[in-house]
PDB file of N, CA and C in Angstrom:
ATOM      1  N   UNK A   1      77.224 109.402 162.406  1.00  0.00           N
ATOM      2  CA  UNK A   1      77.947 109.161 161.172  1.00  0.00           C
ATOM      3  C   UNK A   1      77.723 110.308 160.185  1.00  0.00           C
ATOM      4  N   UNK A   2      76.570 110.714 159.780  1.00  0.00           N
ATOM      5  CA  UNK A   2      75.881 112.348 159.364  1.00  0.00           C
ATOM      6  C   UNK A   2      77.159 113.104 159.419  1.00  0.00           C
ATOM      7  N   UNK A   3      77.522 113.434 161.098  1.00  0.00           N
ATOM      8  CA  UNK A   3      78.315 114.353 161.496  1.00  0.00           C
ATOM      9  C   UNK A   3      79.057 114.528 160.717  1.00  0.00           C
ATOM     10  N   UNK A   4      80.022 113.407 160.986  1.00  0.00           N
ATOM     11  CA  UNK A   4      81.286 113.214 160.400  1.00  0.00           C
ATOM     12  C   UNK A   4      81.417 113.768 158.736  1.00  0.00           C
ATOM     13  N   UNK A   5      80.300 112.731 158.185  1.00  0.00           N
ATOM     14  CA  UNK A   5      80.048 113.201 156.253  1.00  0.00           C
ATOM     15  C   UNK A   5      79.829 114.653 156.412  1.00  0.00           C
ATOM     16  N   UNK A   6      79.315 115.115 157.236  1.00  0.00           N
ATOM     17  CA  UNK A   6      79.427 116.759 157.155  1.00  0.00           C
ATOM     18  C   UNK A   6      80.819 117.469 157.238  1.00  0.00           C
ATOM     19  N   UNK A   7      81.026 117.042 158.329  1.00  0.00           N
ATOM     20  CA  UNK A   7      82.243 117.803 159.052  1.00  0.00           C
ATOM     21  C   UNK A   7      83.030 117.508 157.373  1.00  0.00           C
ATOM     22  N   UNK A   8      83.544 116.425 157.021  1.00  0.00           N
ATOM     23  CA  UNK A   8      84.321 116.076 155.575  1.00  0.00           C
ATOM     24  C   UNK A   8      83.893 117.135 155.015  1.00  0.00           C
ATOM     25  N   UNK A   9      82.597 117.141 154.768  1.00  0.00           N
ATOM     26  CA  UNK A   9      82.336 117.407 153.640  1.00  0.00           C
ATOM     27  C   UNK A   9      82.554 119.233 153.206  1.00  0.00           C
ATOM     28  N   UNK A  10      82.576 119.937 154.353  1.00  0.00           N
ATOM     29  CA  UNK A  10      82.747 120.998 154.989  1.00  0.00           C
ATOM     30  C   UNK A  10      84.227 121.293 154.690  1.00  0.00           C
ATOM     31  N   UNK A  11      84.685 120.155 155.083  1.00  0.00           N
ATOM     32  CA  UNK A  11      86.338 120.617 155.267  1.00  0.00           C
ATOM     33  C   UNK A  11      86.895 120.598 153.983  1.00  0.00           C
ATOM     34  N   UNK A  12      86.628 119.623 152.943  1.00  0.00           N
ATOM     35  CA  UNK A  12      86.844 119.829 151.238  1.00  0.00           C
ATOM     36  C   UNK A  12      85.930 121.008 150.581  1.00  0.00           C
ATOM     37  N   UNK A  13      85.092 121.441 150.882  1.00  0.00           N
ATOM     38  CA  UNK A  13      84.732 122.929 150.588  1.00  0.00           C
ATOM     39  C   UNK A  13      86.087 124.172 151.064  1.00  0.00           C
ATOM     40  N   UNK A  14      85.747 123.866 152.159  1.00  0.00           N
ATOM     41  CA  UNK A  14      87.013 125.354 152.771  1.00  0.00           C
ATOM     42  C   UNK A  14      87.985 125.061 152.581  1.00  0.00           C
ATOM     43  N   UNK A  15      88.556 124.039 151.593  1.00  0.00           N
ATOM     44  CA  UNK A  15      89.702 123.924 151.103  1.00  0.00           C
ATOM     45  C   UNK A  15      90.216 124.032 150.044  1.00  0.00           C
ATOM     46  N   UNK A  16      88.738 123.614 148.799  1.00  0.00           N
ATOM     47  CA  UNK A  16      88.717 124.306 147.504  1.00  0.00           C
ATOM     48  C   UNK A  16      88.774 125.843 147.774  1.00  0.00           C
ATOM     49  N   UNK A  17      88.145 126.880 148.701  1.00  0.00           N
ATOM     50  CA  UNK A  17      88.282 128.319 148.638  1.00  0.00           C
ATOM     51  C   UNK A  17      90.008 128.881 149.151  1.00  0.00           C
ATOM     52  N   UNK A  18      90.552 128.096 149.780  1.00  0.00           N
ATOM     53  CA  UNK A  18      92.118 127.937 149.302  1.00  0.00           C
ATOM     54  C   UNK A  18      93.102 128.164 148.566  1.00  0.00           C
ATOM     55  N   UNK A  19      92.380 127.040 147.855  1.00  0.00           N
ATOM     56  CA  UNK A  19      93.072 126.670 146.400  1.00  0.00           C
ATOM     57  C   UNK A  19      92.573 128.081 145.652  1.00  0.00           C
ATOM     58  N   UNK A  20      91.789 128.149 145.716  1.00  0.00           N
ATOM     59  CA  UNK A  20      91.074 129.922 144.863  1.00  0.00           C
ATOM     60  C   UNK A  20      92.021 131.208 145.139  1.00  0.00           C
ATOM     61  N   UNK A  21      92.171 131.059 146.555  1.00  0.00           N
ATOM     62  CA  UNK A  21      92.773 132.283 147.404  1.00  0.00           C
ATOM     63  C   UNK A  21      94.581 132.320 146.673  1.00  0.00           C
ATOM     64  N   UNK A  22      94.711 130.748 146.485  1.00  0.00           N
ATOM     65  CA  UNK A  22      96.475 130.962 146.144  1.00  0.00           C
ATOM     66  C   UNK A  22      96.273 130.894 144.779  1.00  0.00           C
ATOM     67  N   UNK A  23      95.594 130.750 144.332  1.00  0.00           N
ATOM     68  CA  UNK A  23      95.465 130.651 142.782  1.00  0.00           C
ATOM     69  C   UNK A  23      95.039 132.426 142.225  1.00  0.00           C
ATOM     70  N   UNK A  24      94.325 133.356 143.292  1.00  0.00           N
ATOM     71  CA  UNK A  24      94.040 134.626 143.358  1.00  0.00           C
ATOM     72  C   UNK A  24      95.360 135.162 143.726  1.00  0.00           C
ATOM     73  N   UNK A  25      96.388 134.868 144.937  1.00  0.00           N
ATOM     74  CA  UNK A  25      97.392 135.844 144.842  1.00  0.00           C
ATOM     75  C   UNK A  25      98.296 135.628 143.897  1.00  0.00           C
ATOM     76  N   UNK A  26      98.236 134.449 142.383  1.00  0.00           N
ATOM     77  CA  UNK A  26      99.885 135.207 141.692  1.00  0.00           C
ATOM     78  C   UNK A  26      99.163 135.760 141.162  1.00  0.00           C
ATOM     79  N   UNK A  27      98.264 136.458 141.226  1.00  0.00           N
ATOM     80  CA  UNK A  27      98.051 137.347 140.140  1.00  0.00           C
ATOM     81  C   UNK A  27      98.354 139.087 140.444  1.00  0.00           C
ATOM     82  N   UNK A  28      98.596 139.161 141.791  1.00  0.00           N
ATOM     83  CA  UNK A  28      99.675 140.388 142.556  1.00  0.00           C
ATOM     84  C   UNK A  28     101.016 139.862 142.769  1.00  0.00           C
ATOM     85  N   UNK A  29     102.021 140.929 142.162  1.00  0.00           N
ATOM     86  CA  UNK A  29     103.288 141.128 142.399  1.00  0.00           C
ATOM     87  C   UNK A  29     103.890 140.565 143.921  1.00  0.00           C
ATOM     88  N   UNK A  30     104.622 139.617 144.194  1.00  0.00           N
ATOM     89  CA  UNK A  30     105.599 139.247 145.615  1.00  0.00           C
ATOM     90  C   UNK A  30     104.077 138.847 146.519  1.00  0.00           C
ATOM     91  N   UNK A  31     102.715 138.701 146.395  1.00  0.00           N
ATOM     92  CA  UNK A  31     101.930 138.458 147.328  1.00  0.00           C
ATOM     93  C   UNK A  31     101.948 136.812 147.767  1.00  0.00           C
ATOM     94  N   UNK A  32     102.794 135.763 147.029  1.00  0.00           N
ATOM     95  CA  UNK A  32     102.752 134.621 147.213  1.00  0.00           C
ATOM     96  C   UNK A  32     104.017 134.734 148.353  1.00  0.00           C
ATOM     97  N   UNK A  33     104.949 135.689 148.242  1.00  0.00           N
ATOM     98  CA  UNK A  33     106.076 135.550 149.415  1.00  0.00           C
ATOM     99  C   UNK A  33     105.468 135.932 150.512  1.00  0.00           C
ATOM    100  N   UNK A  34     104.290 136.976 150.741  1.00  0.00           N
ATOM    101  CA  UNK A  34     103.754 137.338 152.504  1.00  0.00           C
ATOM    102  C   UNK A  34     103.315 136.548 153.381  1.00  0.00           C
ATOM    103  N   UNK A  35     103.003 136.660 154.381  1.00  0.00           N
ATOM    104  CA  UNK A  35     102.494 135.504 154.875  1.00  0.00           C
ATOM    105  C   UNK A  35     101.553 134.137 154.597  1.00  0.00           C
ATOM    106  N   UNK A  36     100.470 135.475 154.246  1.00  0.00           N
ATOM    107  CA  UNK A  36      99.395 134.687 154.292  1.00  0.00           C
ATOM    108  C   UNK A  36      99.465 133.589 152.948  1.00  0.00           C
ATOM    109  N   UNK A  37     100.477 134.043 151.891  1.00  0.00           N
ATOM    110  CA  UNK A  37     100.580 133.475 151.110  1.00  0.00           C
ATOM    111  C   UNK A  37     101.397 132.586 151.197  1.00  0.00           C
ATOM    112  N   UNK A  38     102.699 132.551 151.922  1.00  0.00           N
ATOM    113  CA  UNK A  38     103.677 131.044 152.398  1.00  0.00           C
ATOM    114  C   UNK A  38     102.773 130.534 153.141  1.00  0.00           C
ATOM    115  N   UNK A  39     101.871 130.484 154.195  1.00  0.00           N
ATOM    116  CA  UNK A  39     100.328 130.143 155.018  1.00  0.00           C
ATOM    117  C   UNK A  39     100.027 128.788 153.690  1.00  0.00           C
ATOM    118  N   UNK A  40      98.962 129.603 153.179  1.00  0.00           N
ATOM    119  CA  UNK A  40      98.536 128.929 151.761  1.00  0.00           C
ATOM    120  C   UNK A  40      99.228 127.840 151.215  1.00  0.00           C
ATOM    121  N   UNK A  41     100.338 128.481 150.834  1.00  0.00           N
ATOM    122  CA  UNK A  41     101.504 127.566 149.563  1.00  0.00           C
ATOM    123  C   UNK A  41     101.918 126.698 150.352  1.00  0.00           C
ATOM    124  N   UNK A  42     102.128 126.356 152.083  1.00  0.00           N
ATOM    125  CA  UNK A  42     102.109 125.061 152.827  1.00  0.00           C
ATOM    126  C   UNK A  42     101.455 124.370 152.444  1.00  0.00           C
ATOM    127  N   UNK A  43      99.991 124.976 152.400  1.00  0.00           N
ATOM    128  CA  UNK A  43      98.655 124.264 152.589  1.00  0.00           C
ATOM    129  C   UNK A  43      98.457 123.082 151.154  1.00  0.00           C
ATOM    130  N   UNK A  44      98.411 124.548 150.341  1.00  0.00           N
ATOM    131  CA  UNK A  44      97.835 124.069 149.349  1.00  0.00           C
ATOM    132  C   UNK A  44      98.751 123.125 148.359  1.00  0.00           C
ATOM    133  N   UNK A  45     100.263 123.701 148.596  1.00  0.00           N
ATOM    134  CA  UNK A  45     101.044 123.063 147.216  1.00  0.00           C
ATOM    135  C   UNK A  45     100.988 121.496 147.471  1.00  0.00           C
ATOM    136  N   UNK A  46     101.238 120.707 148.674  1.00  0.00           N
ATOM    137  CA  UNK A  46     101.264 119.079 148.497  1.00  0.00           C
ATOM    138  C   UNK A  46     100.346 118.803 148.103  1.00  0.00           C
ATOM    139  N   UNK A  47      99.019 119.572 147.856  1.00  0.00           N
ATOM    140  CA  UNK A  47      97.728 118.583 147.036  1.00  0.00           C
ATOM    141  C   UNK A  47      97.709 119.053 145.710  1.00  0.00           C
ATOM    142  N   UNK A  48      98.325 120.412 145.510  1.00  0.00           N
ATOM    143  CA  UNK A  48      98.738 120.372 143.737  1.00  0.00           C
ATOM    144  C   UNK A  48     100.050 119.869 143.033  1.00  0.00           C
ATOM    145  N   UNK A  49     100.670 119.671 143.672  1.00  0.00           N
ATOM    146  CA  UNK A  49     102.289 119.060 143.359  1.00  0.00           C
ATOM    147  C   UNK A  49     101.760 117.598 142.311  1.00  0.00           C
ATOM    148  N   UNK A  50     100.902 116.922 142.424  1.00  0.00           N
ATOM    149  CA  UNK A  50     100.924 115.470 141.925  1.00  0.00           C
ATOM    150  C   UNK A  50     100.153 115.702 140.634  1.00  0.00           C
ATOM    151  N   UNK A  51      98.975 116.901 140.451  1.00  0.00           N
ATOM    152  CA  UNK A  51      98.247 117.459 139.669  1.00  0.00           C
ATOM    153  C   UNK A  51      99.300 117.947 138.481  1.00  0.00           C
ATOM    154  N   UNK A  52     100.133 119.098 138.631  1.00  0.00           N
ATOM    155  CA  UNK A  52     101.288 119.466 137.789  1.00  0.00           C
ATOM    156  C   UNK A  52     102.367 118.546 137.213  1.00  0.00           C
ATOM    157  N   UNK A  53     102.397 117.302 137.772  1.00  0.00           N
ATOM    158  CA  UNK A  53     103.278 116.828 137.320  1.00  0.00           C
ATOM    159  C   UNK A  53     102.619 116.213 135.812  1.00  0.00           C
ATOM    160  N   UNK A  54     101.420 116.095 136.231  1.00  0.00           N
ATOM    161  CA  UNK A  54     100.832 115.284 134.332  1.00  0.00           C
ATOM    162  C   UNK A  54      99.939 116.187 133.801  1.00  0.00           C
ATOM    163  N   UNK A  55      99.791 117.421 134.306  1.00  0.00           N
ATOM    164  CA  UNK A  55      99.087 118.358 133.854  1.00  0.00           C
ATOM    165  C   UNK A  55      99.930 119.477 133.220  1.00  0.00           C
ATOM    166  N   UNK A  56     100.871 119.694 131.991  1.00  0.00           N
ATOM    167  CA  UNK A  56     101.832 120.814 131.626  1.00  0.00           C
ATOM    168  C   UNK A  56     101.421 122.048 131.564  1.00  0.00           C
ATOM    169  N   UNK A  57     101.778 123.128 131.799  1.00  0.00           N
ATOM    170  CA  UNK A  57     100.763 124.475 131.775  1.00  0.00           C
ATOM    171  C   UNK A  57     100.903 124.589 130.439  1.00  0.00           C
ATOM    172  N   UNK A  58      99.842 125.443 130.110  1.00  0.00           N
ATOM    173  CA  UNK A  58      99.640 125.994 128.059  1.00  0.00           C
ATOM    174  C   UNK A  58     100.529 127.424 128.143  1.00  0.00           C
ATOM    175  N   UNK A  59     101.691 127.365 128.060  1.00  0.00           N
ATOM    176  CA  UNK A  59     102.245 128.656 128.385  1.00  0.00           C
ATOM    177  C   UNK A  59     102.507 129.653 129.807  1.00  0.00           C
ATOM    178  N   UNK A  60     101.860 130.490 129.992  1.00  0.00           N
ATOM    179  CA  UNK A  60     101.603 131.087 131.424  1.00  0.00           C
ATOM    180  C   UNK A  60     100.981 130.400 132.305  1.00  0.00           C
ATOM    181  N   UNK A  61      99.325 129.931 131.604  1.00  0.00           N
ATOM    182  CA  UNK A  61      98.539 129.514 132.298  1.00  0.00           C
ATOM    183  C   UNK A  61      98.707 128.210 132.627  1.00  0.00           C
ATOM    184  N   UNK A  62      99.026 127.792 133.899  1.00  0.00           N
ATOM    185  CA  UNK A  62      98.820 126.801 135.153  1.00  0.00           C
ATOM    186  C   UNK A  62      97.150 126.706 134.976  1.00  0.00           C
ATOM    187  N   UNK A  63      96.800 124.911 134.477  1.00  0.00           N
ATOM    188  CA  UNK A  63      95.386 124.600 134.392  1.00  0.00           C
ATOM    189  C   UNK A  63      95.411 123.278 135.674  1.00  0.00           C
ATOM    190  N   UNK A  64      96.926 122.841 136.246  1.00  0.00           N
ATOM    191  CA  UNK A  64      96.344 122.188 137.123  1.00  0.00           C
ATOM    192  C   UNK A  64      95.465 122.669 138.551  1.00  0.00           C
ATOM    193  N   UNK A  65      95.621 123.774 139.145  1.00  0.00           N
ATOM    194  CA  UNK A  65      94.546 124.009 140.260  1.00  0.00           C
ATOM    195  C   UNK A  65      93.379 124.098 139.810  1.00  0.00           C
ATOM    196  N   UNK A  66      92.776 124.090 138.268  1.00  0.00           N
ATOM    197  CA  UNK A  66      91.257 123.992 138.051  1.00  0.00           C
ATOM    198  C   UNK A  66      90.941 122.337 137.798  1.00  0.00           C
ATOM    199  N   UNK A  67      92.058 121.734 137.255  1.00  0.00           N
ATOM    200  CA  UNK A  67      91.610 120.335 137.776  1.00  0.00           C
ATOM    201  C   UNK A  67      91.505 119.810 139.264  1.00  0.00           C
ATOM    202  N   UNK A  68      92.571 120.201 140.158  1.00  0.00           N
ATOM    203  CA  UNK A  68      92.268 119.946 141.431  1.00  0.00           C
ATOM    204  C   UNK A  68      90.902 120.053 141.872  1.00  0.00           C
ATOM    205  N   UNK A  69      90.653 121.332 141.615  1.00  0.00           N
ATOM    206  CA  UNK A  69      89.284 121.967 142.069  1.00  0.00           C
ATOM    207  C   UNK A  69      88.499 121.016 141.830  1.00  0.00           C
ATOM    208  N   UNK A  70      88.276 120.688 140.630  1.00  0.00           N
ATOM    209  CA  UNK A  70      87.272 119.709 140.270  1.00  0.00           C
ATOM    210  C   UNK A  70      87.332 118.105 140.745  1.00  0.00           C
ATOM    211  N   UNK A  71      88.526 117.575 140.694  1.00  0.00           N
ATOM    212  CA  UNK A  71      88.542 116.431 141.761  1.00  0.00           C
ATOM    213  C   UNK A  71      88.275 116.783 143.820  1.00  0.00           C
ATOM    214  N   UNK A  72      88.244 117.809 143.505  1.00  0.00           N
ATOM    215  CA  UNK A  72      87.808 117.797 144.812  1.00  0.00           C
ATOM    216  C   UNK A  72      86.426 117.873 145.177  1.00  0.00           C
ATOM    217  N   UNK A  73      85.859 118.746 144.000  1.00  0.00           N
ATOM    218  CA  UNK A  73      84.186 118.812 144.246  1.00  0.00           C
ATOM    219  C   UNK A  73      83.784 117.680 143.790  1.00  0.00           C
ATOM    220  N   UNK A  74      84.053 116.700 143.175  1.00  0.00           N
ATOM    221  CA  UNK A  74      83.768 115.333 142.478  1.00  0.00           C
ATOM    222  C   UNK A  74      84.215 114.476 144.328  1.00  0.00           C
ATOM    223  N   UNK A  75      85.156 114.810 144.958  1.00  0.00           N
ATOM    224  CA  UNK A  75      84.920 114.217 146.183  1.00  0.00           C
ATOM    225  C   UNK A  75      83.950 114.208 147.005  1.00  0.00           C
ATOM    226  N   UNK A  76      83.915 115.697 147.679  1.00  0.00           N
ATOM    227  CA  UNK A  76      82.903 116.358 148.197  1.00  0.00           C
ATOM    228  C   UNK A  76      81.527 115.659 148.134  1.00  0.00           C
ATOM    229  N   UNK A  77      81.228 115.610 146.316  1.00  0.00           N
ATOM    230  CA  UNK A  77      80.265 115.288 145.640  1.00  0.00           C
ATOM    231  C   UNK A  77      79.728 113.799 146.365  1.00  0.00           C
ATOM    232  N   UNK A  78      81.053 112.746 146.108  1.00  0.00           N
ATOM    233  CA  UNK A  78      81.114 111.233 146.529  1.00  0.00           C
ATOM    234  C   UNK A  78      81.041 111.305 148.143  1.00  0.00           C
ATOM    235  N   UNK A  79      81.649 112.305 148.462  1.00  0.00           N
ATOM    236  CA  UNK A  79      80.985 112.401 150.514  1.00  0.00           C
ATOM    237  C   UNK A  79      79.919 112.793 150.852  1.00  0.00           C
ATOM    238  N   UNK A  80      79.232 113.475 150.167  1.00  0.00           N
ATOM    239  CA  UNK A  80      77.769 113.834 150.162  1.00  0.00           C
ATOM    240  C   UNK A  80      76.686 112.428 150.218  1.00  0.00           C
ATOM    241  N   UNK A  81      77.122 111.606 148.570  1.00  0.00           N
ATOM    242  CA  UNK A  81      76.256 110.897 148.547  1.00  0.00           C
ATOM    243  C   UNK A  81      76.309 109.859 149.658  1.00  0.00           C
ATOM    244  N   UNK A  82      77.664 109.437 149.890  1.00  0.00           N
ATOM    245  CA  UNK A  82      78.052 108.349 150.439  1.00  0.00           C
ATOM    246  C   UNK A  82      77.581 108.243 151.982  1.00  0.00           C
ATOM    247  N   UNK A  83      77.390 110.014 152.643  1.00  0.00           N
ATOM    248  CA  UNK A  83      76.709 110.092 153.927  1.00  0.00           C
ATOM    249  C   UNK A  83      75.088 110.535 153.768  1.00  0.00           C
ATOM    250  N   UNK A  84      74.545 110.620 152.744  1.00  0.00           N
ATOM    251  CA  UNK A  84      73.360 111.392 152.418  1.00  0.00           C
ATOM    252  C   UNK A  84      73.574 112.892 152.984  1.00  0.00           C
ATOM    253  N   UNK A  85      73.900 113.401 152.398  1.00  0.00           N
ATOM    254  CA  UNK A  85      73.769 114.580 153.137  1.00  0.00           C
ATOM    255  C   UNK A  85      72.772 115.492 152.046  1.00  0.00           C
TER     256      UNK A  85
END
């Protein structure tokens, strides 16, 4: 059972560094159209799509992927305890 709370717990880590990685390319010109960035924007946009909708950006800045982030380490957090890890 360990395993498993690991393996989770593992897999919501390398998924917050993701969210970092697509949240790192708009900040280069057309890098969200290359691969690795349509890759990503599969990945990542259905778990920020629900975040943006009640989160409005302050102008430029998009603050829902730093809330994501944080409901996710607040998961992580709750899979940790919940398996002892």
């Amino acid at each position: 059972m360990q395993t498993i709370g690991l393996l989770l717990y593992n897999v919501l880590y390398i998924y917050s560094f993701f969210i970092i990685g697509y949240i790192l390319l708009s900040w280069f010109p057309n890098a969200r159209e290359s691969s690795l960035g349509q890759f990503l924007g599969r990945i990542v946009e259905p778990y920020l799509e629900p975040f943006r909708k009640f989160i409005p950006p302050l102008g430029m800045i998009d603050l829902s992927p730093i809330v994501a982030i944080i409901v996710l380490r607040l998961a992580s957090g709750g899979v940790a305890a919940l398996f002892g890890l």
